[in-house]
Protein backbone atom coordinates (compact mmCIF):
# COMPACT_ATOMS: atom_id res chain seq x y z
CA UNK A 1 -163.74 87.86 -14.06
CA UNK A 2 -166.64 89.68 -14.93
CA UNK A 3 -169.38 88.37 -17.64
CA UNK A 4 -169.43 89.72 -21.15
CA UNK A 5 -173.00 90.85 -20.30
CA UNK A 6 -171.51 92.98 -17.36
CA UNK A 7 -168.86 94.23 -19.33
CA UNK A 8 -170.83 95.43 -22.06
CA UNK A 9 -173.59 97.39 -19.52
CA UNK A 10 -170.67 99.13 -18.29
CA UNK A 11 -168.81 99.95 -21.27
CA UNK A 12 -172.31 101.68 -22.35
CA UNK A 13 -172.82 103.66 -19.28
CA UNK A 14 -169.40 104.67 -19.34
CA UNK A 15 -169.07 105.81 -23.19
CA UNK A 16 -172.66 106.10 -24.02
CA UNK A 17 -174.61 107.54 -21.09
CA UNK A 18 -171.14 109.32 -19.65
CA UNK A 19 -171.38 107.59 -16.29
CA UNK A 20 -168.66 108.33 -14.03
CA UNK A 21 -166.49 104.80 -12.86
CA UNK A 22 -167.94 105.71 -9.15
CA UNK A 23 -171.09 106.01 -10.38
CA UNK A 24 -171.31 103.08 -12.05
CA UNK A 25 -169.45 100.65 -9.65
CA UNK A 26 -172.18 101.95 -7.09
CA UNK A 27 -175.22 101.17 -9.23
CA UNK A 28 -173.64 97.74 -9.76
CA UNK A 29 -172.32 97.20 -6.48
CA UNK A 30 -168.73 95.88 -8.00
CA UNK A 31 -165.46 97.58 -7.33
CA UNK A 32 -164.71 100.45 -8.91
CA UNK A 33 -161.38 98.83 -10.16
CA UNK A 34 -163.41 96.01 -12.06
CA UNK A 35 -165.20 98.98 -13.74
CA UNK A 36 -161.63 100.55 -14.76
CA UNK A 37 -160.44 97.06 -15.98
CA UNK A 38 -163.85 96.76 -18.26
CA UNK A 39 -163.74 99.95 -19.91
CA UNK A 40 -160.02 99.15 -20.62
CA UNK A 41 -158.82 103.07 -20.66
CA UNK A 42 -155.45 101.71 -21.38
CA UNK A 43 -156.21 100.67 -25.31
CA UNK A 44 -157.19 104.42 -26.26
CA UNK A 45 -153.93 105.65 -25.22
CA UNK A 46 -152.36 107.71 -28.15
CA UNK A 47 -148.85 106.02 -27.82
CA UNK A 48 -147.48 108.76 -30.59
CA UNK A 49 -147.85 111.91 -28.32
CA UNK A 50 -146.47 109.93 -25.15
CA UNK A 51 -142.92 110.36 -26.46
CA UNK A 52 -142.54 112.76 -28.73
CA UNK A 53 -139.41 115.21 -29.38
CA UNK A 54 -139.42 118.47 -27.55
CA UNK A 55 -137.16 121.30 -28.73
CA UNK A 56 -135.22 120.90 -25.32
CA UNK A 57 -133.66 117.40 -26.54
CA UNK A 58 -130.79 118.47 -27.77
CA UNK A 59 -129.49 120.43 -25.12
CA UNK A 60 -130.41 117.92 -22.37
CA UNK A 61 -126.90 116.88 -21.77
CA UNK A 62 -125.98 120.54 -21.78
CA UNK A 63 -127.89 121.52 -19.42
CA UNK A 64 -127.42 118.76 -17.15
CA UNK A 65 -123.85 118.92 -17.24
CA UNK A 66 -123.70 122.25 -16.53
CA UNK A 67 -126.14 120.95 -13.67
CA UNK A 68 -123.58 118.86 -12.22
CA UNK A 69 -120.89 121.44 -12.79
CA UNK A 70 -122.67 124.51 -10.98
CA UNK A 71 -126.00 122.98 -8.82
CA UNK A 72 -127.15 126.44 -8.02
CA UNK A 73 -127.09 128.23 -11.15
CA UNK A 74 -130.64 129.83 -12.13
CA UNK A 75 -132.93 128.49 -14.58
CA UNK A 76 -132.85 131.84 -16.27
CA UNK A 77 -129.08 132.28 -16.42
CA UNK A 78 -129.51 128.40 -17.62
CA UNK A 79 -131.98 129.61 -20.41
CA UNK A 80 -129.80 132.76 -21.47
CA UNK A 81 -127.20 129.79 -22.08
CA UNK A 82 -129.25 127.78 -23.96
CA UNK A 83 -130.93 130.41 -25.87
CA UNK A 84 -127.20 131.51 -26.72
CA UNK A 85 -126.31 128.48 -28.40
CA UNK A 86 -129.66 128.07 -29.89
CA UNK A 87 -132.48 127.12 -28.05
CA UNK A 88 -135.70 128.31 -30.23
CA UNK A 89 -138.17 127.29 -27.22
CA UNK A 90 -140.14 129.25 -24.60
CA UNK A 91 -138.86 129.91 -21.32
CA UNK A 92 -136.97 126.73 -19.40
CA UNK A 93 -138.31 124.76 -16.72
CA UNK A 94 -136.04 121.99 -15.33
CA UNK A 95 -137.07 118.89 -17.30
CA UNK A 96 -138.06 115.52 -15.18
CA UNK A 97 -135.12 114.31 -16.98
CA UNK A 98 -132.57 116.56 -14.84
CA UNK A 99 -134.00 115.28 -11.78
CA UNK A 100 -130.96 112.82 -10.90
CA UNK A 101 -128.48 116.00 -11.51
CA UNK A 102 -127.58 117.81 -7.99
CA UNK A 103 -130.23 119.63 -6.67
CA UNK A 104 -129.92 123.22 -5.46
CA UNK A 105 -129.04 123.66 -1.66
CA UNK A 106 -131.96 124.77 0.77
């Protein structure tokens, strides 16, 4: 536990003089991590834009279901499916949330 006086030096050099958490935990000689835990990055942390809706949502299962039914299918034969039934978005990259469907074969 650091004391309030600490914490308050570093929270200035790291929002007020834009101090870098190295360069701070060096003039200070504590741990870098202490620095991390007094600025507290964690509380400015939009939580709204973490999980928001992407256009892809709906046709999640879709895809991964066709996934699981044909592993080495293209992604741009997947997107011409997609697109067919739909899909408004850009082109498709497999989403993190296919990653437990079959990968393709080396």
């Amino acid at each position: 536990m650091i004391p309030d006086e600490q914490r308050g030096r570093i929270r200035r050099l790291f929002f007020a003089e834009h101090w870098k958490v190295g360069t701070i935990a060096t003039e200070l000689g504590v741990h870098h991590d202490t620095v991390e835990l007094a600025i507290e990055p964690r509380r400015f942390v939009n939580r709204g834009l973490c999980s928001s809706a992407t256009l892809l949502d709906a046709y999640l299962p879709a895809v991964a279901q066709t996934l699981e039914q044909y592993p080495r299918l293209r992604a741009t034969r997947l997107f011409e499916m997609i697109r067919d039934r739909g899909y408004k978005g850009q082109r498709l990259r497999r989403p993190s949330s296919c990653a437990a469907s079959p990968t393709r074969p080396s």
